[in-house]
Protein backbone atom coordinates (compact mmCIF):
# COMPACT_ATOMS: atom_id res chain seq x y z
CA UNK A 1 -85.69 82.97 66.46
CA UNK A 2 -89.31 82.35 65.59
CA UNK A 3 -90.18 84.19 62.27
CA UNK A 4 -93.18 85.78 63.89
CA UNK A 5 -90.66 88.25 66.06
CA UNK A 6 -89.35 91.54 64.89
CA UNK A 7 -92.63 92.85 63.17
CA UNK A 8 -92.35 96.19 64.64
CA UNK A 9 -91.25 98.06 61.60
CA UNK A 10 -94.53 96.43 59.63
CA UNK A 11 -97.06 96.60 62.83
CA UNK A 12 -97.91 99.49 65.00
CA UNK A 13 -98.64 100.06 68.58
CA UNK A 14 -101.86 99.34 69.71
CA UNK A 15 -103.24 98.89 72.77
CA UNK A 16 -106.57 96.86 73.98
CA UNK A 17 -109.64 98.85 73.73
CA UNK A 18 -110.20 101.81 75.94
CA UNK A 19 -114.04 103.29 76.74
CA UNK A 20 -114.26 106.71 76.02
CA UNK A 21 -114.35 109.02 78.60
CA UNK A 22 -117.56 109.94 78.64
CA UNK A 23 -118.74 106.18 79.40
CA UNK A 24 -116.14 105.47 81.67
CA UNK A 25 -117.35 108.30 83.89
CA UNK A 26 -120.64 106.84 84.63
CA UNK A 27 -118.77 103.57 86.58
CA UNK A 28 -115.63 102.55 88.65
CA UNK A 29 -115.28 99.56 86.52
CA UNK A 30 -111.45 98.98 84.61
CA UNK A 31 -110.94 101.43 81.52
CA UNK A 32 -109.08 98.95 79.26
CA UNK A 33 -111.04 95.79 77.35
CA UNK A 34 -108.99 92.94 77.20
CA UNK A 35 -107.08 91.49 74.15
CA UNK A 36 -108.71 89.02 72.06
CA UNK A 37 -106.29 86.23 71.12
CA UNK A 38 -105.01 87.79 67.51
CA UNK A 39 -105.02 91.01 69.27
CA UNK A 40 -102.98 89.52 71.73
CA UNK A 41 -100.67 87.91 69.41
CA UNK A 42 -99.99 90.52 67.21
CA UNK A 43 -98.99 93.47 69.97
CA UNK A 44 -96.48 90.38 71.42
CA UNK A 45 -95.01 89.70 67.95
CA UNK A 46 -93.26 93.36 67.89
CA UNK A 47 -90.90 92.36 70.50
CA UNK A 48 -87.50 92.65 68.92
CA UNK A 49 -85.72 89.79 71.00
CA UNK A 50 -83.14 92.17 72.22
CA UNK A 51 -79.72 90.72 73.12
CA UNK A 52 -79.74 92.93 76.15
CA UNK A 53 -83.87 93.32 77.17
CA UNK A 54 -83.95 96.88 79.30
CA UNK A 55 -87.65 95.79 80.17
CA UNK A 56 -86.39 92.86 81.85
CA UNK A 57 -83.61 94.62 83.24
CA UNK A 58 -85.63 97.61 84.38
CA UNK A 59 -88.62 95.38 85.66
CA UNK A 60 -87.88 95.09 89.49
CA UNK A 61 -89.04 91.37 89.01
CA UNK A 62 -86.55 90.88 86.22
CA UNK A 63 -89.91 89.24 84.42
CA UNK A 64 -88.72 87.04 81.62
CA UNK A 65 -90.93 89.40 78.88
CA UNK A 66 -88.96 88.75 75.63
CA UNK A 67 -89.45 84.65 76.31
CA UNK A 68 -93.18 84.85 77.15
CA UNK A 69 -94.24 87.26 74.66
CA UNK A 70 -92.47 85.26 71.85
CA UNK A 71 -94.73 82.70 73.29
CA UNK A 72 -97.90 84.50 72.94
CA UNK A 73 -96.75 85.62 69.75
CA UNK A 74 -97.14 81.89 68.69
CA UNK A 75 -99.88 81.04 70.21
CA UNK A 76 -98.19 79.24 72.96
CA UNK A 77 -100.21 80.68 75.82
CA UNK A 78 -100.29 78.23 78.60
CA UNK A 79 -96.23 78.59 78.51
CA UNK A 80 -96.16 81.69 79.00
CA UNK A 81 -97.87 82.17 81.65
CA UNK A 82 -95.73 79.39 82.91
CA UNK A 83 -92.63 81.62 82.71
CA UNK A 84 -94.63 85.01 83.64
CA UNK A 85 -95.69 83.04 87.08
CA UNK A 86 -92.63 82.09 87.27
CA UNK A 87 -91.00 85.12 88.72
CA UNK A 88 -94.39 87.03 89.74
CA UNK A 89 -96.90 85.74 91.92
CA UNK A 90 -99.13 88.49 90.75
CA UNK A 91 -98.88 89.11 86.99
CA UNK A 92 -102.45 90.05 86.57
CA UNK A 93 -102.15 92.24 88.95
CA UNK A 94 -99.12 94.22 87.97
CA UNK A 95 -100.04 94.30 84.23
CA UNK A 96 -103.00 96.48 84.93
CA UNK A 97 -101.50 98.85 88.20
CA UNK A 98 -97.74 98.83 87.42
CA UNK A 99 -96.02 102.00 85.92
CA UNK A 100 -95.16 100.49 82.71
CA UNK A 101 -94.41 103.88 81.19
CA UNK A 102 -91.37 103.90 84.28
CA UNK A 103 -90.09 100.20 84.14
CA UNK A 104 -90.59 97.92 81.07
CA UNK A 105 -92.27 99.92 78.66
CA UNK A 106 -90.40 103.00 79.56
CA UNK A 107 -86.97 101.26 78.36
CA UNK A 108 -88.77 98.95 75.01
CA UNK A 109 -85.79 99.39 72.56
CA UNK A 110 -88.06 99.61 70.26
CA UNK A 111 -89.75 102.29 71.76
CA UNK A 112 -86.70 104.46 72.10
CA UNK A 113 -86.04 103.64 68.52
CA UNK A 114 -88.97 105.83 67.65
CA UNK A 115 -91.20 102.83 66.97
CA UNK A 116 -93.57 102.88 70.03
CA UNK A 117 -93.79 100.59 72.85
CA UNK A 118 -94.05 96.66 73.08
CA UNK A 119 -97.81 96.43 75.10
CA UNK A 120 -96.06 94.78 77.73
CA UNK A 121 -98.62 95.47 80.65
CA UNK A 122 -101.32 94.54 79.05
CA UNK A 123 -100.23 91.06 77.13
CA UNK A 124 -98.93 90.20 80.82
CA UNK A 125 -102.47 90.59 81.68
CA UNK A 126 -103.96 89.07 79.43
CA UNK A 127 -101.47 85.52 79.41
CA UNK A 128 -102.81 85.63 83.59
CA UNK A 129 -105.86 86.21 82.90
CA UNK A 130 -106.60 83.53 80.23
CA UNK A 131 -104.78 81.44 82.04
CA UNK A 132 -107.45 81.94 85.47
CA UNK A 133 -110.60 81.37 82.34
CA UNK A 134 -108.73 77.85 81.41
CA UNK A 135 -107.72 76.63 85.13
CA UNK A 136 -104.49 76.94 84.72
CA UNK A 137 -104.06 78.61 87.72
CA UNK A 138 -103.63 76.28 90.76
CA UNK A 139 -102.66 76.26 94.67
CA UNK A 140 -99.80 75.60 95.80
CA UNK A 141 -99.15 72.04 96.79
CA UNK A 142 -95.53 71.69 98.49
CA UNK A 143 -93.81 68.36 98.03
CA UNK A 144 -93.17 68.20 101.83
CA UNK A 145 -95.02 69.49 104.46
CA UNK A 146 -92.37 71.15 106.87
CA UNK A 147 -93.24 71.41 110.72
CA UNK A 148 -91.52 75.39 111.39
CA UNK A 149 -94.53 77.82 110.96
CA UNK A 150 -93.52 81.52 110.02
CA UNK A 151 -96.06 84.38 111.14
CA UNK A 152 -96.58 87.60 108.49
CA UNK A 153 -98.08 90.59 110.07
CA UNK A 154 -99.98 91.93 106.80
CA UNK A 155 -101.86 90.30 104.28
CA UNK A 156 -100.75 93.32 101.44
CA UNK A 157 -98.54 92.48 98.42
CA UNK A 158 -95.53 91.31 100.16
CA UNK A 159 -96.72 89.36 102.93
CA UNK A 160 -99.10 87.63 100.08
CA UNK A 161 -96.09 87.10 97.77
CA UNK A 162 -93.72 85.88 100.92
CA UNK A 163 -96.71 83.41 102.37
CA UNK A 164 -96.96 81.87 98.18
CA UNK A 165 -93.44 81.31 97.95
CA UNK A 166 -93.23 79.92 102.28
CA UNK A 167 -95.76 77.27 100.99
CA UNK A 168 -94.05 76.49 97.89
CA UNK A 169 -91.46 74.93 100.43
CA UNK A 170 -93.99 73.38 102.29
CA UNK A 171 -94.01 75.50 105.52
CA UNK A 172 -96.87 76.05 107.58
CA UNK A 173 -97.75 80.09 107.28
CA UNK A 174 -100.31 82.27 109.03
CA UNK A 175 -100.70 85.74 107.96
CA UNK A 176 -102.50 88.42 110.62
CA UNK A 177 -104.11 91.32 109.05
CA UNK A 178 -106.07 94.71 110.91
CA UNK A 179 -108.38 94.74 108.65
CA UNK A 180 -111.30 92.45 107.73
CA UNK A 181 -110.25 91.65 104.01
CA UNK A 182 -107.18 90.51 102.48
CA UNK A 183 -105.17 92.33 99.88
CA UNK A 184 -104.45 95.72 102.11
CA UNK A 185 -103.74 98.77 99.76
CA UNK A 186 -104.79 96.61 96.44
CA UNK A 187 -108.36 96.36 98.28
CA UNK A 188 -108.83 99.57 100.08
CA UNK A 189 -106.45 101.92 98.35
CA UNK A 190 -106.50 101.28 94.63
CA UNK A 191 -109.85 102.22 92.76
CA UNK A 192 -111.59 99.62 90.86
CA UNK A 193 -111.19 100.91 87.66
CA UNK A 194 -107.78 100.33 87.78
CA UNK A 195 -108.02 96.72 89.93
CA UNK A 196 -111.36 95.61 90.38
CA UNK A 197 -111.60 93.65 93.27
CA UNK A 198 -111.95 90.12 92.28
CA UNK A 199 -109.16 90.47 90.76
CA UNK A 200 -107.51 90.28 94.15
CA UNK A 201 -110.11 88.05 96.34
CA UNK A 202 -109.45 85.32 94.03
CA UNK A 203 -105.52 85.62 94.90
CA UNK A 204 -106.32 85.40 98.66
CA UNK A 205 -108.84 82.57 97.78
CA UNK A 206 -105.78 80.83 96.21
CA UNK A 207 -103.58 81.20 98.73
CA UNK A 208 -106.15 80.15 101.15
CA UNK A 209 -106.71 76.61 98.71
CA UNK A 210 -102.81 76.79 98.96
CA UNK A 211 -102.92 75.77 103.04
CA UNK A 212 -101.97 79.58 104.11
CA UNK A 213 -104.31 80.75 107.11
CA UNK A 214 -105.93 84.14 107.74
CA UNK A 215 -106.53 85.75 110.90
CA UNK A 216 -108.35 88.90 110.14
CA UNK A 217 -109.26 92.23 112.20
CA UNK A 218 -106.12 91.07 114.48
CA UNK A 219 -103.91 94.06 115.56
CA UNK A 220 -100.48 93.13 116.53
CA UNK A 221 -100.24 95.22 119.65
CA UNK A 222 -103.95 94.74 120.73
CA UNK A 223 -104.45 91.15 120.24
CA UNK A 224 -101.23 89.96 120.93
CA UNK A 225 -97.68 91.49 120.89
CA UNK A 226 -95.07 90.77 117.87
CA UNK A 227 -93.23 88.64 121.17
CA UNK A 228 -95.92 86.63 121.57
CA UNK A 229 -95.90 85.70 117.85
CA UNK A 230 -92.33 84.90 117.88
CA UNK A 231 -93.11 82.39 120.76
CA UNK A 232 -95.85 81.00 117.97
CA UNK A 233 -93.99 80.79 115.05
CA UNK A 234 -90.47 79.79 114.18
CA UNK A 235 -89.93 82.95 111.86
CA UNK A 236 -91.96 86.50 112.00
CA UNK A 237 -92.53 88.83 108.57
CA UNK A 238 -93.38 92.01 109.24
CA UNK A 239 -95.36 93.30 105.62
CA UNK A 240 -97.57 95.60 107.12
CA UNK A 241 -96.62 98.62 105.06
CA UNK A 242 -97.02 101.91 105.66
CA UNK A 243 -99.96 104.05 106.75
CA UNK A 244 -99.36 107.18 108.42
CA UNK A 245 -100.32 109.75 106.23
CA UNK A 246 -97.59 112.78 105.47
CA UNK A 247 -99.66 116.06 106.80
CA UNK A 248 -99.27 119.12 105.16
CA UNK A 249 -98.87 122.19 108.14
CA UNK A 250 -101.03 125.36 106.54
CA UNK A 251 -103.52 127.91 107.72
CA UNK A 252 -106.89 126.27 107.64
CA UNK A 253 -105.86 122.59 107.73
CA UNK A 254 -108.60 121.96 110.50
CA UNK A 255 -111.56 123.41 108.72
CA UNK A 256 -114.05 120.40 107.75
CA UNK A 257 -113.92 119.50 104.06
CA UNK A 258 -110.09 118.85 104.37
CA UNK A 259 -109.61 115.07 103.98
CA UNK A 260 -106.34 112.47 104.33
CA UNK A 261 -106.29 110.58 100.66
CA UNK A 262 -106.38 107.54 102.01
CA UNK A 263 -109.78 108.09 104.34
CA UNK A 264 -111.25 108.67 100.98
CA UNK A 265 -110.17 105.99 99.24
CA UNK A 266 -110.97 103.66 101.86
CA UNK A 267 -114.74 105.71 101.84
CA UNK A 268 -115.12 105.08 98.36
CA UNK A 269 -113.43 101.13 97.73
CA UNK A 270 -115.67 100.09 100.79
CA UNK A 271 -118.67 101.72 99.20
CA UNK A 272 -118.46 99.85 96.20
CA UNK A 273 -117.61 96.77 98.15
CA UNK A 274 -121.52 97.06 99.41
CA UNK A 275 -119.76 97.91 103.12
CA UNK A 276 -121.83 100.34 105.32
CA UNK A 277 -120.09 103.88 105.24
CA UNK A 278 -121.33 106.62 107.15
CA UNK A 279 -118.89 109.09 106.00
CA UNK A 280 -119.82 108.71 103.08
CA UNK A 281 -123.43 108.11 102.70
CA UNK A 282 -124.08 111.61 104.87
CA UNK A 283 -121.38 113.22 102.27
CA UNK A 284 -118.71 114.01 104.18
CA UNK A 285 -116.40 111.83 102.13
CA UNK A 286 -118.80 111.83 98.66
CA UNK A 287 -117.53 114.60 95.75
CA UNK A 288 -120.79 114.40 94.68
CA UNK A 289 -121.24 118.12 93.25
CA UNK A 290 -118.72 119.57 95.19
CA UNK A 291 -115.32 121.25 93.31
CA UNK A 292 -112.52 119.33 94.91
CA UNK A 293 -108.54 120.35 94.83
CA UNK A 294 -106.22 117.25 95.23
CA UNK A 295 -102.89 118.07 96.60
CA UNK A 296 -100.01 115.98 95.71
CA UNK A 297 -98.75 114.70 92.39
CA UNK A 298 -98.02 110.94 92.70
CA UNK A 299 -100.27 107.77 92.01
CA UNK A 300 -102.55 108.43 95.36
CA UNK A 301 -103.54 111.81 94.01
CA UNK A 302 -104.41 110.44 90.66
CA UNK A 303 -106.74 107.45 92.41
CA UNK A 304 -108.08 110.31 94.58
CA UNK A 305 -108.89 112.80 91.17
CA UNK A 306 -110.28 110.18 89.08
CA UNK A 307 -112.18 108.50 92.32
CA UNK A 308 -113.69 112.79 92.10
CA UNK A 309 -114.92 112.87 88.96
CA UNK A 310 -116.76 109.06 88.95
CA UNK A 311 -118.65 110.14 92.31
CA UNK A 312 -119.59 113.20 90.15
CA UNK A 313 -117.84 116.35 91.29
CA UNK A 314 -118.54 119.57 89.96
CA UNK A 315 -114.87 120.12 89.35
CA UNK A 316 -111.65 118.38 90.28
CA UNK A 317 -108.06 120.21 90.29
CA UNK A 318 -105.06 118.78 91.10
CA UNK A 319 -102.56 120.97 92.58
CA UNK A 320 -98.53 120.01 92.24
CA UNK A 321 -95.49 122.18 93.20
CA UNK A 322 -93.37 120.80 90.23
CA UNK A 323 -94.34 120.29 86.81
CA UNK A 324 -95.47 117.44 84.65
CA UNK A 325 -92.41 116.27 83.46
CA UNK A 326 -91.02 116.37 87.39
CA UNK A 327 -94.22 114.33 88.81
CA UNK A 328 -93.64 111.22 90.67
CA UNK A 329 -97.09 109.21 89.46
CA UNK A 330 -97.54 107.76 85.92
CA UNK A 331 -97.86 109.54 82.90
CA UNK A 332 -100.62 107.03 81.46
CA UNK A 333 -102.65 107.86 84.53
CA UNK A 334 -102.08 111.91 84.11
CA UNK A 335 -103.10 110.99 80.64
CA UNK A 336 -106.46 109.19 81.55
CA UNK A 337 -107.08 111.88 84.24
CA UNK A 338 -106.92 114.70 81.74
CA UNK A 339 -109.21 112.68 79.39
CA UNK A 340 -112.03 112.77 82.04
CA UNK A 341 -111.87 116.48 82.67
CA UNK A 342 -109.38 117.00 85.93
CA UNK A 343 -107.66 119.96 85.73
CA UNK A 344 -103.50 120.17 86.75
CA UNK A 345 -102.70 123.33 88.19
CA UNK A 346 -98.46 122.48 87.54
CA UNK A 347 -95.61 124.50 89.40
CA UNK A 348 -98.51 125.66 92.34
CA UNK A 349 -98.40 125.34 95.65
CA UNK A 350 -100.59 125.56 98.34
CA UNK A 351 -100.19 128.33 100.80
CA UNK A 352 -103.42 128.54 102.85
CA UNK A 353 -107.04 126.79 103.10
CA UNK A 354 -109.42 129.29 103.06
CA UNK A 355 -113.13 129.52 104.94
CA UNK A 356 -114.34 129.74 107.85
CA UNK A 357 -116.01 126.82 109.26
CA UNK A 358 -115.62 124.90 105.77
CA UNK A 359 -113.10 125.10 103.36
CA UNK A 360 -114.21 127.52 100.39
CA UNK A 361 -111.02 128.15 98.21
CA UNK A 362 -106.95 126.86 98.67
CA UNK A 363 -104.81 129.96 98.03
CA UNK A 364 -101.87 128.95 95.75
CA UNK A 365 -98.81 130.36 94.39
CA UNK A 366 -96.79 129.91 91.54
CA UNK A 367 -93.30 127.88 91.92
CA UNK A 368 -90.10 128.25 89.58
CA UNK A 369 -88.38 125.11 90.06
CA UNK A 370 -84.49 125.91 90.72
CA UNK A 371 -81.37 124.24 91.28
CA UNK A 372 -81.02 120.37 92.02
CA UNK A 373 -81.11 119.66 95.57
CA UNK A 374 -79.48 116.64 97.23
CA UNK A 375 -81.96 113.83 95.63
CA UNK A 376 -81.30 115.21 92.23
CA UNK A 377 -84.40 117.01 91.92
CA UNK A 378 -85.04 120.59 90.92
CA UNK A 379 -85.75 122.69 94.14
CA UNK A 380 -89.38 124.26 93.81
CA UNK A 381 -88.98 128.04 94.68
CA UNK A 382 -92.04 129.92 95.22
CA UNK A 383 -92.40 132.90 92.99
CA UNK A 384 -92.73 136.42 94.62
CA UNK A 385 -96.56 138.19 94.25
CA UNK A 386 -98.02 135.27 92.31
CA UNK A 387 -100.90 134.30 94.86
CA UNK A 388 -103.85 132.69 93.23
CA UNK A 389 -107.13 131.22 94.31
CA UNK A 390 -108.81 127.96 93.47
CA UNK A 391 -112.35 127.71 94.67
CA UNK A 392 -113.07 124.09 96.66
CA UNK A 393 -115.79 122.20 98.52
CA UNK A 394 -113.15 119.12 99.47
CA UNK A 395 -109.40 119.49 99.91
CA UNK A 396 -108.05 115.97 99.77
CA UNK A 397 -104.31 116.12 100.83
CA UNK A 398 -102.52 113.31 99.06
CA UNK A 399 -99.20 113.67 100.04
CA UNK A 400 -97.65 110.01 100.38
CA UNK A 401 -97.28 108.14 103.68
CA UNK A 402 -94.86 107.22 106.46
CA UNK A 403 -94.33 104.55 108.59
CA UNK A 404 -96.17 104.02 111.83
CA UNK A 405 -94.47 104.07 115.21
CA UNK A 406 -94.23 99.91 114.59
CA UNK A 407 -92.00 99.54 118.25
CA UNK A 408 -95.37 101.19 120.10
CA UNK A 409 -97.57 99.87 118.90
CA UNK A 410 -96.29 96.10 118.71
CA UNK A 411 -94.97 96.30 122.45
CA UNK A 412 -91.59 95.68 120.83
CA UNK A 413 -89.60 98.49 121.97
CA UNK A 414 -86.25 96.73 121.38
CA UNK A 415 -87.15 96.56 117.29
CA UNK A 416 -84.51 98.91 115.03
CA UNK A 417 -85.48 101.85 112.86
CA UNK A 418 -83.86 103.68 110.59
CA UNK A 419 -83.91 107.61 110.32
CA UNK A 420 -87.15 107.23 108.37
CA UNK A 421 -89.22 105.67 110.72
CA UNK A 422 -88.93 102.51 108.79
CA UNK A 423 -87.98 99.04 110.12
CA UNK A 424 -83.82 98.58 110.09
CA UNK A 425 -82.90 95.52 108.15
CA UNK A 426 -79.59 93.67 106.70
CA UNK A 427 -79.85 94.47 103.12
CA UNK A 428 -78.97 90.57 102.20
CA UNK A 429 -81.21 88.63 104.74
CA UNK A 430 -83.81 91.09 105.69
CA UNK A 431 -83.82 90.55 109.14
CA UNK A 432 -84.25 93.20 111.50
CA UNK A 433 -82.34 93.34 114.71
CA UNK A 434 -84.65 90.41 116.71
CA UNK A 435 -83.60 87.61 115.96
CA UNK A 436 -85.92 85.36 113.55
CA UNK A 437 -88.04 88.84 112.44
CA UNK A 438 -87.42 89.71 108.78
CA UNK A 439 -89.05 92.73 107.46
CA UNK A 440 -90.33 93.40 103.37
CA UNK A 441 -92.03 96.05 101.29
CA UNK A 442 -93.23 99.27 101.97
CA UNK A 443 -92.12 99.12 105.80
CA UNK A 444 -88.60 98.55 105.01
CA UNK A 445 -88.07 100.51 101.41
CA UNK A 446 -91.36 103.35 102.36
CA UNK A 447 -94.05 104.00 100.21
CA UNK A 448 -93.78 102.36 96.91
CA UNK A 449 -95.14 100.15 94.33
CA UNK A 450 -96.77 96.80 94.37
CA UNK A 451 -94.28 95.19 92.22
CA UNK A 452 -91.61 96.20 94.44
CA UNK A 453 -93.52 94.52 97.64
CA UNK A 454 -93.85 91.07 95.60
CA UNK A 455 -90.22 91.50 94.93
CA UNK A 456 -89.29 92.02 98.35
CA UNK A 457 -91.45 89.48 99.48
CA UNK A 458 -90.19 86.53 97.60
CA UNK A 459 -86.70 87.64 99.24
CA UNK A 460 -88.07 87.65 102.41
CA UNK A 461 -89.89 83.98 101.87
CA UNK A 462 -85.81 83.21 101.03
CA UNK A 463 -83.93 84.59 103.70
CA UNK A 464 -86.30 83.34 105.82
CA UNK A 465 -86.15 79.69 104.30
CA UNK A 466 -82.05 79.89 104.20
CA UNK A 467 -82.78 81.12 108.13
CA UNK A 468 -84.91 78.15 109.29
CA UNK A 469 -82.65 75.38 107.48
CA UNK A 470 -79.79 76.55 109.32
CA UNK A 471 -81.73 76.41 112.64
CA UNK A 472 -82.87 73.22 111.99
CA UNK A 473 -78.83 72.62 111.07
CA UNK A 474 -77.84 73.89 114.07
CA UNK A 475 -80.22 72.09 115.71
CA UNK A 476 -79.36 68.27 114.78
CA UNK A 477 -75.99 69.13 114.82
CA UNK A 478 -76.29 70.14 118.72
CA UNK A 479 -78.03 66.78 119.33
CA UNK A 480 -75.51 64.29 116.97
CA UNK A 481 -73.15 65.67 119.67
């Protein structure tokens, strides 16, 4: 083991720069500097080389993070990204949006040992993103070109992942995508300061170097049915995630003010993405100066309070029925939120929007959390004559998302859901019930992270490799006889 390991007891945590607050207000661009090479270097060389690494077990990748940060550690930087591309086709991505206080970071030995955290998000960022300044980064060229085509329906993290790893075995892949830029939720949901954009255009500008092809503002339903792209390709991937916002039923939900999460992120990342938007330039979907209460307590309704306070609300609440240890986003981002002035209103829940054209004020009322229910989660029990009222401009509900009614509105009434609305697959192959249709990400597993759709995706690209090698089996089998 190199000598340059094991230096947590002798060097502390520390993580890249961060802009204070106060400057970071004033812009949507990404909080945290990046490491400089030492920097770098020094953060990796804590890593205590664990027999058993919990990051790597608890990273839904399985990331090989011990190996590549020894290799940063010594300087060894265009092998480690080597290994970190290895098993993600987006490590610059999920360094700077994963939940590293939940997965890696969250299980560092070291940082259970009372010693603080490895800085694995951020090295992983910066090994991809040195790696994009020396042209390390290149597309993919397959050693065979293969004549089955698969079809993904989404160009989001899974069907990108899925279409890397299709051409890495030389198929020919064509992704179709509703909307007119690739990257879905990673474009229009996440804010910039915690992806900037480019960050993601120069994936899909790799992938399209790589051979893959893009049809854009093509709706599977409207421009052609998920039948007629079986008939097209040899194997279908449905990636399209999942967009149906979850509504929350109170008195007052129709007054004008009251916004879906997602409507305003979309607002806002198109905004800054020089796109016209109505909605927002006539205010309905701009904070500007208004007090806004954000209901919901996972990573949407931190994008949509921090998104607030940059477009320069008066005040920004966020409203969640449990309380902060209970909360389903990050902690980092509660953290960040806090430092720019939101205010958490924990163990409240809405019980009516008040006004009378407009929304004026969210009555709320104080929750004890009780007994675990079912999931393992404390039940929230509201708490007799403890009504309260939060004056607000803008109620953005941010209250996760569901699937869409996919058999509908694909003309493919014959395709399987489960209970949840989401697509029914075989847990090993990921195919749904049509034959040749494999499903990945969000629209199989519901709303979840990014790293999880990569993951899914590059076991979709091989079921659906192992699928078409056994056609093509079956197929000169049938004609030897």
């Amino acid at each position: 083991m190199s000598s340059k390991m094991l230096q947590f007891v002798r060097t502390d945590k520390k993580m890249p720069e961060k802009r204070q607050a106060t400057d970071r207000l004033g812009d949507f661009r990404e909080i945290y500097a990046d490491y400089n090479p030492a920097g770098a270097a020094e953060q990796s060389s804590r890593c205590s080389q664990c027999g058993v690494p919990f990051c790597q077990v608890h990273c839904p990748l399985h990331n090989n993070i011990p190996d590549w940060l020894m290799m940063t550690a010594e300087g060894r930087l265009e092998e480690a990204y080597e290994l970190s591309q290895a098993t993600n086709n987006f490590p610059e991505i999920c360094g700077r949006i994963c939940p590293q206080d939940r997965l890696c970071e969250g299980n560092c030995v070291i940082e259970k040992a009372g010693h603080g955290t490895v800085t694995i998000g951020s090295v992983e960022r910066y090994i991809t993103d040195t790696a994009w300044e020396k042209g390390w980064v290149k597309p993919v060229r397959p050693r065979q070109e293969r004549d089955e085509s698969v079809g993904i329906v989404g160009a989001g993290p899974a069907g990108m992942a899925a279409a890397e790893e299709l051409r890495r075995q030389g198929y020919r892949v064509e992704i179709y995508d509703r909307y007119d830029r690739v990257g879905g939720l990673m474009i229009y949901g996440i804010p910039n300061f915690k992806l900037e954009k480019e960050v993601v255009d120069r994936r899909s500008r790799l992938l399209g170097e790589s051979g893959v092809i893009f049809h854009l503002n093509f709706e599977v339903g409207r421009d052609a049915s998920l039948d007629e792209l079986r008939q097209r390709h040899d194997a279908v991937l449905i990636a399209c995630g999942v967009y149906e916002a979850r509504d929350l039923k109170l008195p007052g939900g129709g007054l004008t003010g009251v916004h879906q999460a997602m409507r305003f992120l979309t607002a806002s990342n198109r905004k800054g993405l020089g796109d016209a938007v109505p909605e927002f330039d006539d205010g309905t979907l701009d904070a500007r100066g208004k007090k806004v209460v954000v209901i919901g307590g996972g990573d949407t309704a931190m994008d949509c309070v921090r998104t607030a306070v940059r477009q320069g609300a008066e005040a920004v609440s966020c409203l969640y029925r449990r309380d902060r240890e209970n909360m389903p986003g990050s902690q980092r981002e509660v953290m960040n939120a806090e430092e720019e002035g939101v205010e958490f209103l924990w163990l409240s829940a809405p019980e009516a929007l008040l006004g009378d054209d407009r929304v004026e004020a969210v009555r709320a009322t104080r929750i004890h959390l009780g007994v675990p229910d079912a999931s393992g989660r404390q039940t929230p029990q509201p708490l007799a004559d403890s009504s309260f009222v939060v004056e607000a401009d803008m109620v953005i509900k941010a209250l996760g998302f569901d699937a869409e009614d996919l058999p509908t509105q694909f003309g493919a009434k014959d395709l399987a859901l489960t209970g949840w609305g989401t697509i029914k697959s075989d847990f090993r192959s990921l195919m749904s019930n049509l034959d040749g249709v494999f499903a990945a990400g969000d629209v199989v597993r519901g709303a979840s992270l990014v790293v999880w759709a990569v993951r899914d995706g590059r076991d979709a690209a091989a079921s659906i490799h192992d699928y078409l090698r056994n056609q093509a089996k079956q197929v000169a089998t049938a004609a030897a006889e």
